[in-house]
N, C-alpha and C. Protein backbone atom coordinates (compact mmCIF):
# COMPACT_ATOMS: atom_id res chain seq x y z
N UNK A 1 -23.94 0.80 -11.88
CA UNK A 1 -23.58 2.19 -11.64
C UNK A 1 -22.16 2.50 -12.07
N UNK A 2 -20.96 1.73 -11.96
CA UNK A 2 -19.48 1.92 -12.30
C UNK A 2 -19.13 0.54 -13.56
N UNK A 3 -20.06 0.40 -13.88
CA UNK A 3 -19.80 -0.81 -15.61
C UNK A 3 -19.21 0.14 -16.22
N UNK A 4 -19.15 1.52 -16.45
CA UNK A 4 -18.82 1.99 -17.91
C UNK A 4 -17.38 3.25 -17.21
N UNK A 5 -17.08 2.64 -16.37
CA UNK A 5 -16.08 3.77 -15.59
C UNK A 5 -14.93 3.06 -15.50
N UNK A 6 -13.76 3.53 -15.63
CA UNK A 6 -12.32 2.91 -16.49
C UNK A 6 -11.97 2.56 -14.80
N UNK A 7 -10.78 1.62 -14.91
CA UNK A 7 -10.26 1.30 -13.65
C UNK A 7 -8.60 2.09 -13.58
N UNK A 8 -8.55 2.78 -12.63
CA UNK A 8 -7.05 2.99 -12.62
C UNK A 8 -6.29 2.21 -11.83
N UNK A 9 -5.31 2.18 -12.96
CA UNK A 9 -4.08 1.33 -12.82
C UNK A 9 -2.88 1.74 -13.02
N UNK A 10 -1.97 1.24 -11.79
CA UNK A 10 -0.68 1.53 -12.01
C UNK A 10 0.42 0.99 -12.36
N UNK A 11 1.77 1.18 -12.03
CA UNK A 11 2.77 0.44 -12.68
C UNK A 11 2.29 -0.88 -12.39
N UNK A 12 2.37 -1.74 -11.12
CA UNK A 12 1.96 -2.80 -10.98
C UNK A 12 1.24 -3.33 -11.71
N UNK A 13 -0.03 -2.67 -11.73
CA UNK A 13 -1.01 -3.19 -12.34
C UNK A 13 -0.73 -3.94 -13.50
N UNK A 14 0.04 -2.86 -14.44
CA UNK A 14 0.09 -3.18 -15.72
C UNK A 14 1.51 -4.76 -15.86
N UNK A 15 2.08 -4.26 -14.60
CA UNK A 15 3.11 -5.68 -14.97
C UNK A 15 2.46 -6.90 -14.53
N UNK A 16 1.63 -6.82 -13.91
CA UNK A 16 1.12 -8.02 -13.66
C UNK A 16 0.44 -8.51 -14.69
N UNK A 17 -0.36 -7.98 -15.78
CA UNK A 17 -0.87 -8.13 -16.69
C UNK A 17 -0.30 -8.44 -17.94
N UNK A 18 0.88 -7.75 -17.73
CA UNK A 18 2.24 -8.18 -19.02
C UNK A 18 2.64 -9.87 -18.30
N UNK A 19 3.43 -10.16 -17.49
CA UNK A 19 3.35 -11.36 -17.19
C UNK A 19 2.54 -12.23 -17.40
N UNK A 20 1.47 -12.44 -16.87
CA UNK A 20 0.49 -12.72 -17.63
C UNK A 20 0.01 -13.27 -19.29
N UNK A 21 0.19 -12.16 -19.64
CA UNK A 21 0.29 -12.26 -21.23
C UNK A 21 1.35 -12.88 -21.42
N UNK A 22 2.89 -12.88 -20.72
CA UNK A 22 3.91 -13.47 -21.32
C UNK A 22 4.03 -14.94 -20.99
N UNK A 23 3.10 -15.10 -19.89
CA UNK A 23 3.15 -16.84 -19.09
C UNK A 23 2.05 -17.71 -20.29
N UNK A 24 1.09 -17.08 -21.32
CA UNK A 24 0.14 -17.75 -22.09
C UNK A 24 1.03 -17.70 -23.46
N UNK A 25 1.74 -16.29 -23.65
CA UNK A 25 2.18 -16.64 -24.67
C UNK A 25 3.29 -17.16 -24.81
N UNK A 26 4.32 -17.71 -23.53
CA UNK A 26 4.78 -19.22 -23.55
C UNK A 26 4.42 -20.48 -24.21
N UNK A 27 3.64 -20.56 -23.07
CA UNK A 27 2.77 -21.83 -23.44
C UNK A 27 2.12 -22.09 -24.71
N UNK A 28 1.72 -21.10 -25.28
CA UNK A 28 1.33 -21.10 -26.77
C UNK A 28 2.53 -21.54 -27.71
N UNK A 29 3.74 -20.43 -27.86
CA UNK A 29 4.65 -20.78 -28.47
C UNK A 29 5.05 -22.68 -27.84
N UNK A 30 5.63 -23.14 -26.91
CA UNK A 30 5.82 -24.03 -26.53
C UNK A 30 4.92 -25.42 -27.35
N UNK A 31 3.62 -25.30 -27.13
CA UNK A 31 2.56 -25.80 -27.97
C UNK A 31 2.54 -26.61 -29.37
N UNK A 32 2.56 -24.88 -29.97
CA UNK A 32 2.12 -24.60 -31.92
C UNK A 32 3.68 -24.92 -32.22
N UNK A 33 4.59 -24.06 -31.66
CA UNK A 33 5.48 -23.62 -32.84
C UNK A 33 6.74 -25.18 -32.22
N UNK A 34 6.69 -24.96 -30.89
CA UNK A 34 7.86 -26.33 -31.01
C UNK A 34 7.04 -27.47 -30.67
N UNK A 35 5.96 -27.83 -30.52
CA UNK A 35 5.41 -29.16 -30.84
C UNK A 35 5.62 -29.84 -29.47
N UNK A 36 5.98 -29.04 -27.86
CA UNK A 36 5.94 -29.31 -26.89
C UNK A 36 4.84 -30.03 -26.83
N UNK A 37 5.05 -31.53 -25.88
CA UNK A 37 4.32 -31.97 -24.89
C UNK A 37 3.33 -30.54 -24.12
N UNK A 38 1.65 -30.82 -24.39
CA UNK A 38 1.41 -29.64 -23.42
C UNK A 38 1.67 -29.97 -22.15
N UNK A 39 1.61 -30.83 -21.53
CA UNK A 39 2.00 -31.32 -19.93
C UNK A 39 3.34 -30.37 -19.70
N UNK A 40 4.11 -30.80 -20.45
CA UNK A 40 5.77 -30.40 -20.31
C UNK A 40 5.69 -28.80 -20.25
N UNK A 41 4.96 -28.29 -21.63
CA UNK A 41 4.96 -26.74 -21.25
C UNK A 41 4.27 -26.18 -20.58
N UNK A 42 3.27 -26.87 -19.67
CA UNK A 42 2.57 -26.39 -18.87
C UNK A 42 3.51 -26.13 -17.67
N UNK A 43 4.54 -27.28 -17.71
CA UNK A 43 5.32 -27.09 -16.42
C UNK A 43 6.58 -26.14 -16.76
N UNK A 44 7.04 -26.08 -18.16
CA UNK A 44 8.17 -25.17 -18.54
C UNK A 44 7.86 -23.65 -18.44
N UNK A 45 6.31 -23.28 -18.24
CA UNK A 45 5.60 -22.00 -18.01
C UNK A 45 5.37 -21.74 -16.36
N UNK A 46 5.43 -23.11 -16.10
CA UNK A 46 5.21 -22.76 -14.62
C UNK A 46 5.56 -21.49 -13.77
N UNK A 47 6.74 -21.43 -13.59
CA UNK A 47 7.53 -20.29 -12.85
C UNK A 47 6.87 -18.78 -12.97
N UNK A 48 7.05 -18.33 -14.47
CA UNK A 48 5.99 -17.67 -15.10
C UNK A 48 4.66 -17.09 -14.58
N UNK A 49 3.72 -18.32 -14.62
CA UNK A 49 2.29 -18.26 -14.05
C UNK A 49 2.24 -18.45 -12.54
N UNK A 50 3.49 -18.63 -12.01
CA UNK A 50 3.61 -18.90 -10.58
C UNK A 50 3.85 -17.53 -9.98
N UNK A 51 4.64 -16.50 -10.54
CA UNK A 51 4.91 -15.15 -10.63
C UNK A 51 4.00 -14.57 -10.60
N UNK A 52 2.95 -14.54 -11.65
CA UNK A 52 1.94 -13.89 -11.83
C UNK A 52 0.83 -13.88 -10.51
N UNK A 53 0.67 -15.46 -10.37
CA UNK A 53 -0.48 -15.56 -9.39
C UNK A 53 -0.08 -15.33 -8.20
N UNK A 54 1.29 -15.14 -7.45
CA UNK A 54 2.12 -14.98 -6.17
C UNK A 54 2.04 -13.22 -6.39
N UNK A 55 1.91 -12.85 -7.28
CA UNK A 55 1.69 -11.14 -6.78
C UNK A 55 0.03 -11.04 -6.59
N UNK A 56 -0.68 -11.55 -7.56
CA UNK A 56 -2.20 -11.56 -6.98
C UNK A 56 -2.44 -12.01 -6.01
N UNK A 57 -1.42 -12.99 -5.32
CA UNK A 57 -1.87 -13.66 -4.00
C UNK A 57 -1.66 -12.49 -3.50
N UNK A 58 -0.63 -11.66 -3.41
CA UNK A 58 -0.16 -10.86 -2.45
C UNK A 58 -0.78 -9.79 -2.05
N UNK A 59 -2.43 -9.84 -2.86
CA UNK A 59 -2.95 -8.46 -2.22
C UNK A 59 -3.03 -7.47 -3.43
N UNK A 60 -2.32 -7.82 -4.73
CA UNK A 60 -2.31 -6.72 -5.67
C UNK A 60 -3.65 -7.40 -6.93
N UNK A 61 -4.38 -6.18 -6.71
CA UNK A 61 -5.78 -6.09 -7.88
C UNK A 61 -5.56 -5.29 -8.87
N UNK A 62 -6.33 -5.28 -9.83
CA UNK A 62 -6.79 -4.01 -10.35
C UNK A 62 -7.84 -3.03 -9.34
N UNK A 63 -7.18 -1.83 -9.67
CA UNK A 63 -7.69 -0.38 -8.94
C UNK A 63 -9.01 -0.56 -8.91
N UNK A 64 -10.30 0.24 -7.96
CA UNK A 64 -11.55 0.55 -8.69
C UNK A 64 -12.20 -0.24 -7.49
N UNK A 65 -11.79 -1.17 -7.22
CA UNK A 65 -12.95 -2.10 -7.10
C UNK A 65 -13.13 -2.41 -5.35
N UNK A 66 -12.69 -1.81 -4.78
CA UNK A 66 -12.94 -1.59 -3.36
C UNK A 66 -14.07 -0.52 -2.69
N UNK A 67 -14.66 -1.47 -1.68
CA UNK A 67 -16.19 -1.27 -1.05
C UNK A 67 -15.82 -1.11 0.06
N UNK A 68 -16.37 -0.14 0.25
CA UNK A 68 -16.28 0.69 1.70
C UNK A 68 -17.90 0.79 2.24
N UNK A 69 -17.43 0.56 3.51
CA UNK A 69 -18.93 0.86 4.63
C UNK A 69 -19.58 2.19 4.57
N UNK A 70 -18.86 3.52 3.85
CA UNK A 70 -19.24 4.44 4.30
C UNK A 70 -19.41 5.12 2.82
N UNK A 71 -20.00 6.10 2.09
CA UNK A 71 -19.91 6.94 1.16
C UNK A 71 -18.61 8.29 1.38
N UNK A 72 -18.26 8.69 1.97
CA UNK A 72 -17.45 10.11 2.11
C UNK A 72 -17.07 9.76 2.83
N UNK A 73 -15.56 10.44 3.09
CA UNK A 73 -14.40 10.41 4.35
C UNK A 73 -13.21 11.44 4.08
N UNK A 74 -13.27 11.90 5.13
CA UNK A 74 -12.72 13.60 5.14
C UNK A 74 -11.12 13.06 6.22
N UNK A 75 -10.19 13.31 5.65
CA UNK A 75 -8.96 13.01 6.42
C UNK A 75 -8.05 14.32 7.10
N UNK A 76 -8.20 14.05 8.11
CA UNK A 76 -7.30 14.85 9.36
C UNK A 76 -6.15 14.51 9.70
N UNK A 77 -5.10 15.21 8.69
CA UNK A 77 -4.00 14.98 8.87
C UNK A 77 -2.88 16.06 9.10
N UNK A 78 -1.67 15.93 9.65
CA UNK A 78 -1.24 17.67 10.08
C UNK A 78 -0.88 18.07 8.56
N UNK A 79 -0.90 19.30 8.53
CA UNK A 79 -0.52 19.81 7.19
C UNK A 79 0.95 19.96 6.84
N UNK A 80 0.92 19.29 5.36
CA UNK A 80 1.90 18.89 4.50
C UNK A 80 2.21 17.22 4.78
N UNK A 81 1.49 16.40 5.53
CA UNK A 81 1.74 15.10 5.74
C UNK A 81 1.74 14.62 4.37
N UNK A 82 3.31 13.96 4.17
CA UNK A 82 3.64 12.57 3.40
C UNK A 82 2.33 11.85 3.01
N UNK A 83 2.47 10.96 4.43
CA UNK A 83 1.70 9.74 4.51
C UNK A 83 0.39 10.22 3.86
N UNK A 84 -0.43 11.32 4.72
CA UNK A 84 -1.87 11.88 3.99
C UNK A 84 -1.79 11.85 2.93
N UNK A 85 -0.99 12.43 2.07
CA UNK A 85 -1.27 12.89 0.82
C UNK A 85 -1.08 11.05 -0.14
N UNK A 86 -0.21 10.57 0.27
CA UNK A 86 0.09 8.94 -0.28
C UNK A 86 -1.03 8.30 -0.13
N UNK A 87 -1.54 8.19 1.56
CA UNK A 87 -3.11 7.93 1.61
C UNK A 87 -4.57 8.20 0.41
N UNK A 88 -4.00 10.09 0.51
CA UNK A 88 -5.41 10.01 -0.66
C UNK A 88 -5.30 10.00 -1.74
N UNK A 89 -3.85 9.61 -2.55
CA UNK A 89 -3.80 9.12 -3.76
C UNK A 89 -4.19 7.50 -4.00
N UNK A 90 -4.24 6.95 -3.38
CA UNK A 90 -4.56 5.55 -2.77
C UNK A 90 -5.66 5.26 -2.61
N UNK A 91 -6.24 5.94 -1.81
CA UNK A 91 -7.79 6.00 -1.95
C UNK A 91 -8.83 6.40 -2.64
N UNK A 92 -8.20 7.42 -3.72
CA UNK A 92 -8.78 7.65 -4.80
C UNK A 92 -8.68 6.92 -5.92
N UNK A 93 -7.52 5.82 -6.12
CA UNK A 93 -7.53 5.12 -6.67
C UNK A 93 -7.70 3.76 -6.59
N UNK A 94 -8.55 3.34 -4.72
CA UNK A 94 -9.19 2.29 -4.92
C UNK A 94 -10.41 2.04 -4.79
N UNK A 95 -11.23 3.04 -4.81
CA UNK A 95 -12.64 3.08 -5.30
C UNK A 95 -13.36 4.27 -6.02
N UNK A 96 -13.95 4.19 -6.95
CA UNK A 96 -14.71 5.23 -7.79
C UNK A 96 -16.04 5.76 -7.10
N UNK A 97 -16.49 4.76 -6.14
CA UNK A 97 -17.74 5.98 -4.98
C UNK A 97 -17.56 6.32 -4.42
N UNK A 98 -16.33 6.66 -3.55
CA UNK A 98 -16.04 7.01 -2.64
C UNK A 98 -15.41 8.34 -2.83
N UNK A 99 -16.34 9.50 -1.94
CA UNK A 99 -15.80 10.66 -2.13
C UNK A 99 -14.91 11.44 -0.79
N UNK A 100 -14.31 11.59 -1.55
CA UNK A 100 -12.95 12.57 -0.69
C UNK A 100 -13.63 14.17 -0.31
N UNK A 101 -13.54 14.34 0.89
CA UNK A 101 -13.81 15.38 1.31
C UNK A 101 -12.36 16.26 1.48
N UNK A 102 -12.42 17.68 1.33
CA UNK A 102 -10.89 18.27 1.51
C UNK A 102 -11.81 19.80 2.04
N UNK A 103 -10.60 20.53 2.53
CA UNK A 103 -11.09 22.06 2.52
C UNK A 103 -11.15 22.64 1.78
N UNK A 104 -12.36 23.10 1.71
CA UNK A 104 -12.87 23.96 2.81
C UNK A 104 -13.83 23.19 3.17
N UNK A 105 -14.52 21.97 2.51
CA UNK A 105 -15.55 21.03 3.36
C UNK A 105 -14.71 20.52 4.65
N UNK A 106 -15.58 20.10 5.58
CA UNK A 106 -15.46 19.99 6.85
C UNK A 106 -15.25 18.39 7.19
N UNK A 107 -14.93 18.13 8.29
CA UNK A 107 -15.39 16.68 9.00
C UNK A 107 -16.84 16.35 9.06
N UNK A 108 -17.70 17.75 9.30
CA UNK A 108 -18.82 17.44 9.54
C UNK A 108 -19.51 16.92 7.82
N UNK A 109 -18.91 17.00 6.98
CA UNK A 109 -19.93 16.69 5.88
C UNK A 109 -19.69 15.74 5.60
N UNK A 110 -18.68 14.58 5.93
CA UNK A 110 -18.33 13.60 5.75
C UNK A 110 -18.98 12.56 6.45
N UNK A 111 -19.22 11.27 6.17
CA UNK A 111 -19.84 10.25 6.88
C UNK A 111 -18.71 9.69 8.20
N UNK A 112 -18.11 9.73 7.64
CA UNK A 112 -16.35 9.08 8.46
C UNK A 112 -15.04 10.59 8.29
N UNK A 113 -14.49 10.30 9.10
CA UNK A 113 -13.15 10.62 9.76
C UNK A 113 -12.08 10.68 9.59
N UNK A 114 -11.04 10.19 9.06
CA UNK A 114 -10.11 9.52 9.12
C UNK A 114 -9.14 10.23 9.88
N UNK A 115 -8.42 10.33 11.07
CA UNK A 115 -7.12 10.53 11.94
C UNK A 115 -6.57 10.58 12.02
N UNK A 116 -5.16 11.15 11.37
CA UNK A 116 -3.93 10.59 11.41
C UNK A 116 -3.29 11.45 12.75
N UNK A 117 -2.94 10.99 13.90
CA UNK A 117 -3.31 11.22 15.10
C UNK A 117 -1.58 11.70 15.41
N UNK A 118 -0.55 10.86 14.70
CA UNK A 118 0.79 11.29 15.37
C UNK A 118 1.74 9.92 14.52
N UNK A 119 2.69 11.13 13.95
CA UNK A 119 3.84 9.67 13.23
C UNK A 119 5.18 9.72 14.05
N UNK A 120 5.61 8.55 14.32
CA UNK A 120 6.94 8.53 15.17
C UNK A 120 8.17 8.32 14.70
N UNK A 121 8.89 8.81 14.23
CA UNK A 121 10.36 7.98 14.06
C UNK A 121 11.61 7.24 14.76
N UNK A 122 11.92 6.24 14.62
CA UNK A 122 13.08 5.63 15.36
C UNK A 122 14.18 5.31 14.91
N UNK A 123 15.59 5.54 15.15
CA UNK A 123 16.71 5.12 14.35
C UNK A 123 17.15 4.22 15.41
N UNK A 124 17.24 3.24 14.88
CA UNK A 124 18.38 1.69 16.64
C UNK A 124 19.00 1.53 15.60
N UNK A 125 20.41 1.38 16.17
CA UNK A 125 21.61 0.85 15.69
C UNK A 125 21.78 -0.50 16.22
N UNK A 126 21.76 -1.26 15.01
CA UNK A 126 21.48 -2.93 15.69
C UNK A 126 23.10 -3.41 15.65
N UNK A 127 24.20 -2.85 14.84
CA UNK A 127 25.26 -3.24 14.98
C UNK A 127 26.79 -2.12 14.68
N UNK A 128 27.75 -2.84 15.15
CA UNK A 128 28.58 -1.31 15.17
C UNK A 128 30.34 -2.29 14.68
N UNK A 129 30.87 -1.66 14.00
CA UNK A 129 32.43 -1.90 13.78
C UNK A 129 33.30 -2.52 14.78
N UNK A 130 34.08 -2.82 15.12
CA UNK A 130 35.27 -3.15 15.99
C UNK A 130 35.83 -2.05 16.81
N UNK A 131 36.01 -0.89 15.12
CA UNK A 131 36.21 0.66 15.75
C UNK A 131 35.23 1.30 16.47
N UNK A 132 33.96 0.84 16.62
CA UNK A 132 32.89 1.31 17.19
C UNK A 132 32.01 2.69 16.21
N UNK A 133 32.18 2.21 15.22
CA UNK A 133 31.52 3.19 13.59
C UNK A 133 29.57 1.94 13.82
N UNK A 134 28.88 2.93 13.71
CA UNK A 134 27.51 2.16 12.90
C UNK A 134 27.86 1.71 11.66
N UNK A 135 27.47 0.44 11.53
CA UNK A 135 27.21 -0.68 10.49
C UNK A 135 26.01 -1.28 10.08
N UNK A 136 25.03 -1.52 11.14
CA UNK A 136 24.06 -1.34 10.30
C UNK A 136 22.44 -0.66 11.56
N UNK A 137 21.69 -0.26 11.12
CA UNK A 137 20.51 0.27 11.28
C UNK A 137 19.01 -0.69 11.06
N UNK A 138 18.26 0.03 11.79
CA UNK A 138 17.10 -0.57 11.69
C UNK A 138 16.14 1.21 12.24
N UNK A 139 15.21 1.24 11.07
CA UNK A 139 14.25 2.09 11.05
C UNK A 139 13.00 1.98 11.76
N UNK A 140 12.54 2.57 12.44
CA UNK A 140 11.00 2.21 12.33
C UNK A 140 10.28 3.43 12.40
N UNK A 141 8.87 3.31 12.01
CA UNK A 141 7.64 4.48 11.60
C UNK A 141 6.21 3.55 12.35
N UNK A 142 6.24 4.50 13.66
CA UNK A 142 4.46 4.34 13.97
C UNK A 142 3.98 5.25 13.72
N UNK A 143 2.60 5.05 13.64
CA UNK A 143 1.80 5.67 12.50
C UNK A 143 0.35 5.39 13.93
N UNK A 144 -0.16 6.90 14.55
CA UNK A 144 -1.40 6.33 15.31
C UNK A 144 -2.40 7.01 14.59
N UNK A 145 -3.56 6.48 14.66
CA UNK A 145 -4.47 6.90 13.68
C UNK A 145 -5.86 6.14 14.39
N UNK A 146 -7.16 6.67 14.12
CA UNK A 146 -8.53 6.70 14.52
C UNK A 146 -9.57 6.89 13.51
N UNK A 147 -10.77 6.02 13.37
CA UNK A 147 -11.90 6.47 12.35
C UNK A 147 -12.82 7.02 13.24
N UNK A 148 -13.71 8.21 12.74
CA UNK A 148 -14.71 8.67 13.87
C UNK A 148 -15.84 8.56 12.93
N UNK A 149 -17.06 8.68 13.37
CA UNK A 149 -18.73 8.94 12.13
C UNK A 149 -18.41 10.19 12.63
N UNK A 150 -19.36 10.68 11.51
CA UNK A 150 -20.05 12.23 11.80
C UNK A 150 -20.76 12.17 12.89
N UNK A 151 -21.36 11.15 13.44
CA UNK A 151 -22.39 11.54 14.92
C UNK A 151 -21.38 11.07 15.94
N UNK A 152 -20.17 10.73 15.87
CA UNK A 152 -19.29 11.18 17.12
C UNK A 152 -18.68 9.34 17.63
N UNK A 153 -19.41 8.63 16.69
CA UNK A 153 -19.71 6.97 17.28
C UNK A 153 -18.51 6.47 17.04
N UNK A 154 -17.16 5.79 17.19
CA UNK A 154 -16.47 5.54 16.82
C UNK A 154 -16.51 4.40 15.62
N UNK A 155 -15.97 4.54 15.10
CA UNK A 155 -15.65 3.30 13.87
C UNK A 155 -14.55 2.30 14.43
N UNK A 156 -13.44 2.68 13.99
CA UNK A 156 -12.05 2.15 14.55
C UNK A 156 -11.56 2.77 15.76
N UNK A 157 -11.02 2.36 16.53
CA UNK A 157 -10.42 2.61 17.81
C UNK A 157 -9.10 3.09 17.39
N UNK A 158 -8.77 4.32 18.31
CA UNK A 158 -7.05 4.39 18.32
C UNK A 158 -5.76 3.21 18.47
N UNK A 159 -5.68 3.68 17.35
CA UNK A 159 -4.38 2.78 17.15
C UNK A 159 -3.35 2.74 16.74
N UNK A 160 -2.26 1.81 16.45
CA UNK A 160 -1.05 2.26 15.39
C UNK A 160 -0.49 1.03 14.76
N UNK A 161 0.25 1.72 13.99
CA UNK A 161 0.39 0.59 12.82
C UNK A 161 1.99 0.96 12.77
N UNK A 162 2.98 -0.20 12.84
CA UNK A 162 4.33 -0.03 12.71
C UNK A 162 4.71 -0.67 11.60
N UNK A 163 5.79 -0.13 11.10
CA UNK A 163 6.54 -0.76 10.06
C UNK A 163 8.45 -0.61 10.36
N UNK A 164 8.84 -1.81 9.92
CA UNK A 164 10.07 -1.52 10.16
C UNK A 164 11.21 -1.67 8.89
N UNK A 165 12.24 -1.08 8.97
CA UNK A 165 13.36 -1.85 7.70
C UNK A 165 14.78 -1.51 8.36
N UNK A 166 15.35 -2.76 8.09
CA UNK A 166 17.17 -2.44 8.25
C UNK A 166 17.72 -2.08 6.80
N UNK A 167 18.58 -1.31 7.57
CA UNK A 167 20.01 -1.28 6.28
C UNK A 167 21.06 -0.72 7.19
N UNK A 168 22.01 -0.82 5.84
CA UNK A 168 23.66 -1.28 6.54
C UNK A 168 24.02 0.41 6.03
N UNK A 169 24.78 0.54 6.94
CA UNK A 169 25.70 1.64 6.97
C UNK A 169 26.77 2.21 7.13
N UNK A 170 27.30 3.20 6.35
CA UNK A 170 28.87 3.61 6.04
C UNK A 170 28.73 4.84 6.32
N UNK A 171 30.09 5.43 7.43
CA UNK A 171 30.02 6.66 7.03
C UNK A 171 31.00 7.28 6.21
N UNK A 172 31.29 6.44 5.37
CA UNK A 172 32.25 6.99 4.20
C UNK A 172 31.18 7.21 2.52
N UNK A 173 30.31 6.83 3.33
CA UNK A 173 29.38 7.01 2.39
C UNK A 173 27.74 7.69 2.76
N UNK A 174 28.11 8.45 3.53
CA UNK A 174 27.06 9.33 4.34
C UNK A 174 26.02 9.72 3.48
N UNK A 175 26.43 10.53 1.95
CA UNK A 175 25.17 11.18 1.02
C UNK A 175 24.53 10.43 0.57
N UNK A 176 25.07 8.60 0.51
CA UNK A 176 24.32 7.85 -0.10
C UNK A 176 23.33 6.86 0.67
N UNK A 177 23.83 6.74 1.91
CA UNK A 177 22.96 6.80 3.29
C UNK A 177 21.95 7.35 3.32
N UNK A 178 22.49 8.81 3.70
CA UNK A 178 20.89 9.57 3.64
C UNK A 178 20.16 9.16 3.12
N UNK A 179 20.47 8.95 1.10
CA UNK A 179 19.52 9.18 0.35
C UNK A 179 18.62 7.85 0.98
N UNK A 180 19.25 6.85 0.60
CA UNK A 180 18.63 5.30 1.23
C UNK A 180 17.77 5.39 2.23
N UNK A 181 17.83 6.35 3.26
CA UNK A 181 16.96 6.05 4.19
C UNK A 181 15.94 6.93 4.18
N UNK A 182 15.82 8.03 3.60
CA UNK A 182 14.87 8.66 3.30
C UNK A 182 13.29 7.61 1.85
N UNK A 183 14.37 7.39 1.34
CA UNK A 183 13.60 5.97 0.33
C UNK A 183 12.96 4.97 1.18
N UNK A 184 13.76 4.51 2.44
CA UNK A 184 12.92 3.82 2.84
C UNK A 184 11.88 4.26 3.95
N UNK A 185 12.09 5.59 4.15
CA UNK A 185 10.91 6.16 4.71
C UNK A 185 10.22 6.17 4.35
N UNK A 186 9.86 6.46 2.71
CA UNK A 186 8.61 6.78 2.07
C UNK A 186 8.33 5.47 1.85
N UNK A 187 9.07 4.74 1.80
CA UNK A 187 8.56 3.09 1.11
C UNK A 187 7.38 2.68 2.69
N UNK A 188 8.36 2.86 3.85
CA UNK A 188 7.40 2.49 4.89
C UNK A 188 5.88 3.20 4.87
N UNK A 189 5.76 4.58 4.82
CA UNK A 189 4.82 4.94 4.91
C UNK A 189 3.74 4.60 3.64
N UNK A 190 3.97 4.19 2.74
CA UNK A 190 3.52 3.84 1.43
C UNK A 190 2.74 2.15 2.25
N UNK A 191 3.61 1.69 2.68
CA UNK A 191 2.90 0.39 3.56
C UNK A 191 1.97 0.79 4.18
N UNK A 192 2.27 1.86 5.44
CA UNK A 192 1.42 2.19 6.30
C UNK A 192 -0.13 2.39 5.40
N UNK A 193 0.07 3.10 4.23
CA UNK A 193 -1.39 3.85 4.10
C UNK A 193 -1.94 2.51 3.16
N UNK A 194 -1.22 1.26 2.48
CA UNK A 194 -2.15 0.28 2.13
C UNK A 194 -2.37 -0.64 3.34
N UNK A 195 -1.68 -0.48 4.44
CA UNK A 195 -2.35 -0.86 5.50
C UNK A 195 -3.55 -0.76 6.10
N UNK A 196 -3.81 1.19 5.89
CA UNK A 196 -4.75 1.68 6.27
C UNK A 196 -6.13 1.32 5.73
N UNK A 197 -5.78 1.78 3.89
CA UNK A 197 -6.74 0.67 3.33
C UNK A 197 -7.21 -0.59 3.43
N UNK A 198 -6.70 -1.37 3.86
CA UNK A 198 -7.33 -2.47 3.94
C UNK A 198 -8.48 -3.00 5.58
N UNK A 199 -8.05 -1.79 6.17
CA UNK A 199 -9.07 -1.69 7.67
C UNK A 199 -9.86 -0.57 7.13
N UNK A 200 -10.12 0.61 6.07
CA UNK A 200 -11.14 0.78 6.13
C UNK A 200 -12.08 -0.07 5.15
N UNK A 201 -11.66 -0.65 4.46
CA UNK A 201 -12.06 -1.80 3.58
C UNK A 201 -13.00 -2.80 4.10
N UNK A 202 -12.26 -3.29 5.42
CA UNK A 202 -13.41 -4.03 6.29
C UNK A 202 -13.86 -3.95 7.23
N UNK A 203 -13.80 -2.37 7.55
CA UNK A 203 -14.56 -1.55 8.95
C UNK A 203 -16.12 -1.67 8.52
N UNK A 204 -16.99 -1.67 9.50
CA UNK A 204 -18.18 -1.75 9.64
C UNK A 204 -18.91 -0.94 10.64
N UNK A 205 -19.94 -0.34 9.81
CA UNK A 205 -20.33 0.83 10.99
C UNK A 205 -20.67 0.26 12.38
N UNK A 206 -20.65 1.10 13.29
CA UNK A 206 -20.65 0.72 14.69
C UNK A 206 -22.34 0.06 15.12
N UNK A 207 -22.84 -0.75 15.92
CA UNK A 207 -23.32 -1.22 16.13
C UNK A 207 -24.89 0.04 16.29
N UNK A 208 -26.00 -0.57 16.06
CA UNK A 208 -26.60 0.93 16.65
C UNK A 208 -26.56 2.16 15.38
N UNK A 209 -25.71 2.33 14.57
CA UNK A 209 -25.41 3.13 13.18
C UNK A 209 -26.22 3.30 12.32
């Protein structure tokens, strides 16, 4: 049904694939052109192919190819949400059957739910000057969120998902602060929603379904 349907891919994608290409065509050059021991350039490529396969360990695929329990899923999120909108770029780009419901379609036409129930912000100051100035910070973003079916059955239970990041801070350098922590807002929530993906990834309809 999806053999002849392109995979989208993003920056990642594609560097992982350049690496890749650059860890063989090491080893090739190493080989042919300087007459390397292959043992030796197998290990002089190492690092290379160690790169490559340590980001695939890490969870990063090519796009496309994620199976979901459900056909359709309609997301309830407050309007103008970040995170939502990061979510359904994400989700549209990790599976090709899976259809996105939006308005003016409803919750009800959807098989599933999705919740985004309430996001929190926290600023702790984990350390402070001599003069008593903040030095450095620590962020955090909970994120509560719920899957429902269309017949009311729950999928996922309420829950939340935290993410945290430090950074150091100046206030002689306040505009460049800001900017920093607003970056790492979006970076957190960018976690949050491949978080999200990966629980609806291996949610399973409710028992009885």
């Amino acid at each position: 049904k999806t053999a002849n349907k392109a995979f989208a891919m993003t920056d990642l994608d594609i560097k992982l694939i350049a690496l890749a290409v650059a860890a063989v065509g090491l080893l090739v050059l190493l080989v042919t052109r300087l007459k390397v021991n292959p043992s030796i350039a197998l290990l002089a490529s190492a690092p290379v192919l160690g790169a490559t396969l340590g980001l695939g360990g890490c969870g990063f695929a090519l796009r496309g190819r994620a199976q979901y329990a459900f056909e359709s899923l309609y997301l309830q999120a407050p309007e103008g949400s970040e995170l939502g909108r990061s979510l359904l770029r994400q989700l549209a780009a990790s599976s090709h059957d899976l259809q996105l419901l939006l308005p003016p379609q409803t919750s009800a036409d959807a098989d599933v739910t999705l919740h985004l129930l309430g996001e929190r912000h926290q600023r702790v100051v984990l350390a402070k000057t001599v003069a008593g100035q903040v030095r450095e910070l620590q962020l955090r973003l909970y994120v509560r969120f719920s899957l429902i079916g269309k017949d009311g059955r729950v999928w996922i239970e309420e829950g939340e998902i935290e993410q945290t990041r430090d950074m150091t801070y100046s206030e002689t350098l306040t505009l460049a602060k800001d900017e920093e922590e607003m970056e790492l807002v979006r970076d957190m929530r960018q976690d949050v929603a491949q978080q999200l993906l990966r629980r609806l990834a291996l949610v399973q309809p409710p028992v009885g379904a």
